[in-house]
PDB file of N, CA and C in Angstrom:
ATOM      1  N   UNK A   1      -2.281  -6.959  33.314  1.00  0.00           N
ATOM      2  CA  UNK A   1      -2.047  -6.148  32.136  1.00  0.00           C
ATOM      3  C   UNK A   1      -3.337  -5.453  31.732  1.00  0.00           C
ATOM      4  N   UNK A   2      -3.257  -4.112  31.499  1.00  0.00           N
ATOM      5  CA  UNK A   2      -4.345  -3.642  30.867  1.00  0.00           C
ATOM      6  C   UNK A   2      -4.223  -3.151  29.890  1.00  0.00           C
ATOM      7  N   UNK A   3      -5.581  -2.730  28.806  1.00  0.00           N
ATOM      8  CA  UNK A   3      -5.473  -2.663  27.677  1.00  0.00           C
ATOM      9  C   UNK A   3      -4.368  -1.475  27.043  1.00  0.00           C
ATOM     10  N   UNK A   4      -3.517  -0.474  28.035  1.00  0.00           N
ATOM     11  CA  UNK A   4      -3.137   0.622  28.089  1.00  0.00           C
ATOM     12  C   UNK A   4      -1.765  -0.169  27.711  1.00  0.00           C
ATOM     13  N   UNK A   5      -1.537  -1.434  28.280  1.00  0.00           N
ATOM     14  CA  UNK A   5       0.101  -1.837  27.739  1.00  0.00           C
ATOM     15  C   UNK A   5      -0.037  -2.827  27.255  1.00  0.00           C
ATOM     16  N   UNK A   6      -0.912  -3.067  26.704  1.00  0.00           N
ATOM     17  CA  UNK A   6      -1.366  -4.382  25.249  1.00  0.00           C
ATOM     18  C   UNK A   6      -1.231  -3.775  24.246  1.00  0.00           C
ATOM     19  N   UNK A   7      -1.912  -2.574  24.082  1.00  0.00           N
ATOM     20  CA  UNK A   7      -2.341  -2.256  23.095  1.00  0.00           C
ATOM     21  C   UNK A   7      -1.049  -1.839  22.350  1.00  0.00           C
ATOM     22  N   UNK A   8       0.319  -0.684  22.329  1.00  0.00           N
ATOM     23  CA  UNK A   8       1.035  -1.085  21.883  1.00  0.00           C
ATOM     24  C   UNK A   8       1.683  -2.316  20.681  1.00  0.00           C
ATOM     25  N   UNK A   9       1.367  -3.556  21.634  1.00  0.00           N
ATOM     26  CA  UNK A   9       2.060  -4.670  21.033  1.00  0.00           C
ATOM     27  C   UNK A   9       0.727  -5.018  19.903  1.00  0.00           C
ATOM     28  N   UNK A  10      -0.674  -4.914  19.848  1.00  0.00           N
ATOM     29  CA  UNK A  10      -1.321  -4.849  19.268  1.00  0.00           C
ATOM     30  C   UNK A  10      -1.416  -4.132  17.958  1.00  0.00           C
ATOM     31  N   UNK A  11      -1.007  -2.736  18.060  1.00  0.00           N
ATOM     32  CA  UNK A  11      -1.025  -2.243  17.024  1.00  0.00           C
ATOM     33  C   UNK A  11       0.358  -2.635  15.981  1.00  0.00           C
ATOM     34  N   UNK A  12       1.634  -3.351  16.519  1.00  0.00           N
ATOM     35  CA  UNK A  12       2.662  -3.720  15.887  1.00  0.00           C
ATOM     36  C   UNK A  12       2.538  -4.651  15.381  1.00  0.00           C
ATOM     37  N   UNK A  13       1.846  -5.664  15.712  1.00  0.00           N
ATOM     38  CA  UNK A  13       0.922  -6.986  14.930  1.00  0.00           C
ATOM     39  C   UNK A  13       0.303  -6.494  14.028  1.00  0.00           C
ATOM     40  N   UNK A  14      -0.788  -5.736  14.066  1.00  0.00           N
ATOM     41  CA  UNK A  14      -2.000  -5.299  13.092  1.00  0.00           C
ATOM     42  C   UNK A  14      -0.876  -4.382  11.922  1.00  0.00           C
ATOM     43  N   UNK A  15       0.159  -3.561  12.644  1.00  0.00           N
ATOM     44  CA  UNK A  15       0.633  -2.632  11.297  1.00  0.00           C
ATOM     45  C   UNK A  15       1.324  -3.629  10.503  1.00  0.00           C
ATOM     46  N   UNK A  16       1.965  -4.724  10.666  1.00  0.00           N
ATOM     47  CA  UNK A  16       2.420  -5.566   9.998  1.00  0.00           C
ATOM     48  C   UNK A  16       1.518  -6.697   9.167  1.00  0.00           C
ATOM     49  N   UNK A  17       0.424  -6.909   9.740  1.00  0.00           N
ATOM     50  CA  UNK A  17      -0.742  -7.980   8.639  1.00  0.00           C
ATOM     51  C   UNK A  17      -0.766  -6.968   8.046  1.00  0.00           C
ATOM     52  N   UNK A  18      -1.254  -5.237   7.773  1.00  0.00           N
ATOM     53  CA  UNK A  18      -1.553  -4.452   6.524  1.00  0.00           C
ATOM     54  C   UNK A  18      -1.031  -3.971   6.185  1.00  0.00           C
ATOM     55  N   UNK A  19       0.635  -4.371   6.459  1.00  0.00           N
ATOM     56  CA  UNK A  19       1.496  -4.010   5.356  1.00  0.00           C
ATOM     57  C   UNK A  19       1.995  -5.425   4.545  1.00  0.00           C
ATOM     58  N   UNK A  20       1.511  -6.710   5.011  1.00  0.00           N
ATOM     59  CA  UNK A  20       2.090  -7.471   4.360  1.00  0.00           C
ATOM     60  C   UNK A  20       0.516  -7.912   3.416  1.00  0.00           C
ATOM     61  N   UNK A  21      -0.240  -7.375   3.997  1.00  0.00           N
ATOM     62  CA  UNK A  21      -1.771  -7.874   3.299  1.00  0.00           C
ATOM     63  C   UNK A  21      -1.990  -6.872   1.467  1.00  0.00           C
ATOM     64  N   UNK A  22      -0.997  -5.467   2.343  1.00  0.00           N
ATOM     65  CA  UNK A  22      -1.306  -4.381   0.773  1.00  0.00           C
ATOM     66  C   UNK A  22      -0.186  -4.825  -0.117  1.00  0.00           C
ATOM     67  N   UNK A  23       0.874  -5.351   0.430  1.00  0.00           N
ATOM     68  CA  UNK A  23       1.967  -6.122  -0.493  1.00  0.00           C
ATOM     69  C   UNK A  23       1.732  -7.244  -1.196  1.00  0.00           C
ATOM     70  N   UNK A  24       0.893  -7.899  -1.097  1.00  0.00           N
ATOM     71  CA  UNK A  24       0.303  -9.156  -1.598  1.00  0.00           C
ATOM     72  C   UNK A  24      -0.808  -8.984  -2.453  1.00  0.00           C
ATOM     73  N   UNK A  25      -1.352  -8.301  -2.292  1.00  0.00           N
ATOM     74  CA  UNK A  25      -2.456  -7.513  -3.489  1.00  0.00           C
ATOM     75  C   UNK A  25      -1.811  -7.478  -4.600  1.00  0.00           C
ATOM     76  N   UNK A  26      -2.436  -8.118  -6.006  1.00  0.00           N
ATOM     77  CA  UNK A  26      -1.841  -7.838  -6.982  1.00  0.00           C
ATOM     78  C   UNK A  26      -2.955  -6.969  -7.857  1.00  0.00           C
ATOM     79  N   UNK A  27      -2.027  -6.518  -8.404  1.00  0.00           N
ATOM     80  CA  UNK A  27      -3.084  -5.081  -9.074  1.00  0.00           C
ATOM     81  C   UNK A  27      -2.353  -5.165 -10.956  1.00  0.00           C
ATOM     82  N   UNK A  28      -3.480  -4.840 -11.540  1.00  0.00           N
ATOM     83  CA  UNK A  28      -2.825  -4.741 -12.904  1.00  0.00           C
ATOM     84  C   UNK A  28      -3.086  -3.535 -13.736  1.00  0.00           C
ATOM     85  N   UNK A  29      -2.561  -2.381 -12.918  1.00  0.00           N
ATOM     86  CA  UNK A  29      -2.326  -1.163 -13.042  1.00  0.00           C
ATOM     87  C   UNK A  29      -1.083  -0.952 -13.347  1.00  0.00           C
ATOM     88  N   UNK A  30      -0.555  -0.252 -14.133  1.00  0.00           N
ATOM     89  CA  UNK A  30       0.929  -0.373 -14.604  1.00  0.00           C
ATOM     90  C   UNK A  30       1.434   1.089 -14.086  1.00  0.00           C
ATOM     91  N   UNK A  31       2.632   1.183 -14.048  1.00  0.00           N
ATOM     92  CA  UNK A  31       3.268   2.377 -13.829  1.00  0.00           C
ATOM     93  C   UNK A  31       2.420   3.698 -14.210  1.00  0.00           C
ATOM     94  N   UNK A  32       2.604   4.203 -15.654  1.00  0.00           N
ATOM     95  CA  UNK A  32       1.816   5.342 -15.780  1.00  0.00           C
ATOM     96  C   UNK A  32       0.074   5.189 -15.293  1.00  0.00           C
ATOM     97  N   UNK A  33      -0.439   4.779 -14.500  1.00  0.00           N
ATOM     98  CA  UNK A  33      -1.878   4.896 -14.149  1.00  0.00           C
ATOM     99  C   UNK A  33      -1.419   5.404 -12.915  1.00  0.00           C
ATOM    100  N   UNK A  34      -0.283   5.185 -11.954  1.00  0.00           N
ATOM    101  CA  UNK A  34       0.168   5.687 -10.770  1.00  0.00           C
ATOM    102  C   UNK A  34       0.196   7.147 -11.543  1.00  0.00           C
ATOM    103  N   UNK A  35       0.615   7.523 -12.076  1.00  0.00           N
ATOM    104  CA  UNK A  35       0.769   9.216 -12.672  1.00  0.00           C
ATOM    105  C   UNK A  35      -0.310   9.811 -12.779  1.00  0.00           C
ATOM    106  N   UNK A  36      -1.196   9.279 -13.169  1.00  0.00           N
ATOM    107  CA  UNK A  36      -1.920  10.039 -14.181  1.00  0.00           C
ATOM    108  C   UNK A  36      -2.773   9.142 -15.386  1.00  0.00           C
ATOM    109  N   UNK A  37      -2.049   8.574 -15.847  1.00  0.00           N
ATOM    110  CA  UNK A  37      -1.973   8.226 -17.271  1.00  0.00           C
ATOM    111  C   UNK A  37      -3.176   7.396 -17.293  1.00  0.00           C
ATOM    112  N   UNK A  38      -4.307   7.113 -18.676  1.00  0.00           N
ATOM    113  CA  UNK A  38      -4.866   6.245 -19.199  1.00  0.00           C
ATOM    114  C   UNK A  38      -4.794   4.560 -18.349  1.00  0.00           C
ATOM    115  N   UNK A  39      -5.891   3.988 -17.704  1.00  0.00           N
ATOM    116  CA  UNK A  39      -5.603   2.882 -17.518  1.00  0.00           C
ATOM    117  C   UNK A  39      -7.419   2.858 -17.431  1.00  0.00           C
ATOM    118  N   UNK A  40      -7.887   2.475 -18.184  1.00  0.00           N
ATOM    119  CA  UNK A  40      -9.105   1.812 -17.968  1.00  0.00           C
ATOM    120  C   UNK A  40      -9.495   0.494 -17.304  1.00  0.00           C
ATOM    121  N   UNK A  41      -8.704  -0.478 -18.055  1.00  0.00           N
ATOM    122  CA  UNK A  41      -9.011  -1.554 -17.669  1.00  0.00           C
ATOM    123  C   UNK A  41      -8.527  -1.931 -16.414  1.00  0.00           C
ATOM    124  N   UNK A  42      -8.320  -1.291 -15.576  1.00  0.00           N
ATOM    125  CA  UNK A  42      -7.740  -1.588 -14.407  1.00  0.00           C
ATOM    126  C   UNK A  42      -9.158  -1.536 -13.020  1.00  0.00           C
ATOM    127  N   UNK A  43      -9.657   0.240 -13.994  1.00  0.00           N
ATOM    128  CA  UNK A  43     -10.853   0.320 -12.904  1.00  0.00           C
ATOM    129  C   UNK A  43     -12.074  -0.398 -13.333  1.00  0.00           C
ATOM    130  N   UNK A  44     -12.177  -1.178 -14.386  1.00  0.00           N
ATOM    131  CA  UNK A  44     -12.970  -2.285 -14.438  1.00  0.00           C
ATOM    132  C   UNK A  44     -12.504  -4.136 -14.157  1.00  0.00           C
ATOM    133  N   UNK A  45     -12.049  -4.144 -12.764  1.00  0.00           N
ATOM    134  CA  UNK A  45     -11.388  -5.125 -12.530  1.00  0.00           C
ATOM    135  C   UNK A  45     -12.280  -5.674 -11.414  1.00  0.00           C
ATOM    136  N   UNK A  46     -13.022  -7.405 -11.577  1.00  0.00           N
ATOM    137  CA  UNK A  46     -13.602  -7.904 -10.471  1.00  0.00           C
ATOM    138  C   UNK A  46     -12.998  -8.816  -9.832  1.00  0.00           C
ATOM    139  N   UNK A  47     -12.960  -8.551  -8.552  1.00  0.00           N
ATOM    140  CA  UNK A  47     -12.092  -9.310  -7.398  1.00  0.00           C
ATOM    141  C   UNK A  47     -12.746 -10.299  -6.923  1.00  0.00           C
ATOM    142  N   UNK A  48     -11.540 -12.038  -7.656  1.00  0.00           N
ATOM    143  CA  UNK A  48     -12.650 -13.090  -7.167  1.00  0.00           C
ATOM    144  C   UNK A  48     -11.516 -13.965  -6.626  1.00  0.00           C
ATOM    145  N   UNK A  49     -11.989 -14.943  -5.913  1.00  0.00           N
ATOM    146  CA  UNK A  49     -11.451 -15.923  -5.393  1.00  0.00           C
ATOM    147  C   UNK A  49     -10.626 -15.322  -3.993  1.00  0.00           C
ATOM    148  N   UNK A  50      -9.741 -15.664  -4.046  1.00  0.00           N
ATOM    149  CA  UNK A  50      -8.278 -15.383  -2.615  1.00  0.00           C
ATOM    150  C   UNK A  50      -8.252 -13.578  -3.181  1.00  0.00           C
ATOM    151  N   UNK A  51      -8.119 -13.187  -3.974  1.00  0.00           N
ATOM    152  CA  UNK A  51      -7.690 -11.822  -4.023  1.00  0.00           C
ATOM    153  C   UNK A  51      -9.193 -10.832  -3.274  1.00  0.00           C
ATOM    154  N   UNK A  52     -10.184 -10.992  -3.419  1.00  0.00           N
ATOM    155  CA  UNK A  52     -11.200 -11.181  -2.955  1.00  0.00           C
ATOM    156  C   UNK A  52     -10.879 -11.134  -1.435  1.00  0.00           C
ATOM    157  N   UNK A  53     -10.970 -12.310  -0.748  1.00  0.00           N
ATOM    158  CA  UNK A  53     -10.791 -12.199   0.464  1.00  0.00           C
ATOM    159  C   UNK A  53      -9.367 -11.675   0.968  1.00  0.00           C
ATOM    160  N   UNK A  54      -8.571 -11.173  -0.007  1.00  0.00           N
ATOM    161  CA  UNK A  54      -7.306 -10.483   0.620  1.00  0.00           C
ATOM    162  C   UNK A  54      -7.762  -9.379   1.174  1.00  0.00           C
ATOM    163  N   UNK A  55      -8.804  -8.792  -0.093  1.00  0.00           N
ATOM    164  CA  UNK A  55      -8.740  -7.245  -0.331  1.00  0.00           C
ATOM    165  C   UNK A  55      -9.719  -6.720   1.031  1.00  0.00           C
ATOM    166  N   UNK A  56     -10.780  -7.810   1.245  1.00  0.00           N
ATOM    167  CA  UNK A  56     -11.680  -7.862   2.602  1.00  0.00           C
ATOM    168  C   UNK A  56     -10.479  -7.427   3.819  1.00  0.00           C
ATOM    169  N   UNK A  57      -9.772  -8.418   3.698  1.00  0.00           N
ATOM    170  CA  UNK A  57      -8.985  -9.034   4.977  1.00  0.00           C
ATOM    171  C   UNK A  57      -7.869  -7.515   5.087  1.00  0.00           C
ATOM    172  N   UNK A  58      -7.498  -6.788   3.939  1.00  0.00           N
ATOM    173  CA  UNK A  58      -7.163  -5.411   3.703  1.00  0.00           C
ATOM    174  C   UNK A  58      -7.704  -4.523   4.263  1.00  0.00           C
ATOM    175  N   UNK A  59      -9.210  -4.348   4.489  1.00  0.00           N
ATOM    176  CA  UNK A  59      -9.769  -3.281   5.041  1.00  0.00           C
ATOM    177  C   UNK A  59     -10.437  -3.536   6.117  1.00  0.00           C
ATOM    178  N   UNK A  60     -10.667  -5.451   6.606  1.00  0.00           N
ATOM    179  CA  UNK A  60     -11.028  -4.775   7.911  1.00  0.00           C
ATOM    180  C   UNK A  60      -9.388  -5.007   8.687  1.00  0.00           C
ATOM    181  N   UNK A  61      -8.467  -4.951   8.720  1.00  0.00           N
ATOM    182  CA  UNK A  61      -7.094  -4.859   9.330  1.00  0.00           C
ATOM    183  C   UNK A  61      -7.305  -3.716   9.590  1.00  0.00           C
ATOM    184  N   UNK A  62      -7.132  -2.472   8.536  1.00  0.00           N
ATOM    185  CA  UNK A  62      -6.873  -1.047   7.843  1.00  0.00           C
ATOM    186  C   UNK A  62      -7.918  -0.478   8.848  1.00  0.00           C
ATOM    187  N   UNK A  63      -9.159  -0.864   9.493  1.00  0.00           N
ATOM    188  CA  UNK A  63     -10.340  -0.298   9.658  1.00  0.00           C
ATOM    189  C   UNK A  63      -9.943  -0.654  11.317  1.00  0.00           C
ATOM    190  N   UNK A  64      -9.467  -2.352  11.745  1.00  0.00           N
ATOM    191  CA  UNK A  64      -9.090  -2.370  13.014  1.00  0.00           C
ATOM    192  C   UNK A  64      -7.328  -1.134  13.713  1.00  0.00           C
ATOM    193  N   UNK A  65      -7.113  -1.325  12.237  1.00  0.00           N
ATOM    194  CA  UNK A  65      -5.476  -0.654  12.939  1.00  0.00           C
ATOM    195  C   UNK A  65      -5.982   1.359  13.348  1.00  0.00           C
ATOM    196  N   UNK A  66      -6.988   1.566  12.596  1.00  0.00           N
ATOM    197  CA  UNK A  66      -7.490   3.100  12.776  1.00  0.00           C
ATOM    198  C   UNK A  66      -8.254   2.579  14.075  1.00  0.00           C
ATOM    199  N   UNK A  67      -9.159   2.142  14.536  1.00  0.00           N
ATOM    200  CA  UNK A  67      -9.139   2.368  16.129  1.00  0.00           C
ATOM    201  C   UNK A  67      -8.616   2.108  16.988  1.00  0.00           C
ATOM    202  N   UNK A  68      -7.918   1.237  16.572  1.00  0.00           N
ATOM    203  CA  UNK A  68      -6.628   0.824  17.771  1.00  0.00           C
ATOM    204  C   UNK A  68      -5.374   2.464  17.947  1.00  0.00           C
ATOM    205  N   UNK A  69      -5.571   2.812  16.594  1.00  0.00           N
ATOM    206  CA  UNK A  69      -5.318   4.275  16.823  1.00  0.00           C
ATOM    207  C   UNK A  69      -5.648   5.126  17.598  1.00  0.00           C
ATOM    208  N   UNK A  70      -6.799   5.225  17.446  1.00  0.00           N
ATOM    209  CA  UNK A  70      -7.834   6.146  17.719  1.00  0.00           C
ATOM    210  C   UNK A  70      -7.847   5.953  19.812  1.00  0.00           C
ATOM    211  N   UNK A  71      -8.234   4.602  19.986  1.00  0.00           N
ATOM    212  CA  UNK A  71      -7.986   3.955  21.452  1.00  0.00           C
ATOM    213  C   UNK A  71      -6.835   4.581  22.059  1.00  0.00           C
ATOM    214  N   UNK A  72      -5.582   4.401  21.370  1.00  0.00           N
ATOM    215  CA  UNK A  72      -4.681   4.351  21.958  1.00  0.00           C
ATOM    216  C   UNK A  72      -4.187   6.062  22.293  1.00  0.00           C
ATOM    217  N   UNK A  73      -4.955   6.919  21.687  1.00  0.00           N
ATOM    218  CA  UNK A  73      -4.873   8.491  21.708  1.00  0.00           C
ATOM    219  C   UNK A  73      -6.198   9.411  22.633  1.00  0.00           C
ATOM    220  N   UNK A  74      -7.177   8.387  22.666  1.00  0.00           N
ATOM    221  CA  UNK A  74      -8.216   7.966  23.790  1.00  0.00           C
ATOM    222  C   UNK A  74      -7.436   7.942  25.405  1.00  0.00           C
ATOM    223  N   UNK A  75      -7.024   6.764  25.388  1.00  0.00           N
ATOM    224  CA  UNK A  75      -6.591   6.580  26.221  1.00  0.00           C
ATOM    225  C   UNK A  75      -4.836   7.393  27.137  1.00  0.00           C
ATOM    226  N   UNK A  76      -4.400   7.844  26.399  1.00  0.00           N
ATOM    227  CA  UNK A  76      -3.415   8.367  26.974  1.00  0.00           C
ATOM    228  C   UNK A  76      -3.451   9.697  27.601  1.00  0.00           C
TER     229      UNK A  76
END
């Protein structure tokens, strides 16, 4: 097997940890801050404990699933 028919099954693993990793993020941004609207206290929010290492575990997924992209458009 080479990395040309791994990779595939690779990126279907990885798109699924960062979609189940950004679903698990809890955020306390309410509806109108998605708009537009007033939300201060949201962008003064410090990330500790497990949410913390979610939000890590969020971007390097997010950061592995873009070159596995990138590889896989490389390579073809």
């Amino acid at each position: 097997m080479t990395l040309h028919g791994v990779l595939p099954y690779i990126q279907i693993v990885l798109a699924a940890l960062l979609i189940a990793c950004v679903l698990l993020q809890q955020t306390g941004a309410s509806l109108g801050g998605a708009f537009g609207g007033d939300n201060f206290s949201a962008a003064y929010h410090t990330r500790r404990g497990t949410e913390k290492y979610l939000f890590y575990a969020t971007s390097i997924i997010g950061i592995l699933f873009a070159l596995s992209a990138f590889a896989a458009l490389i390579l073809q």
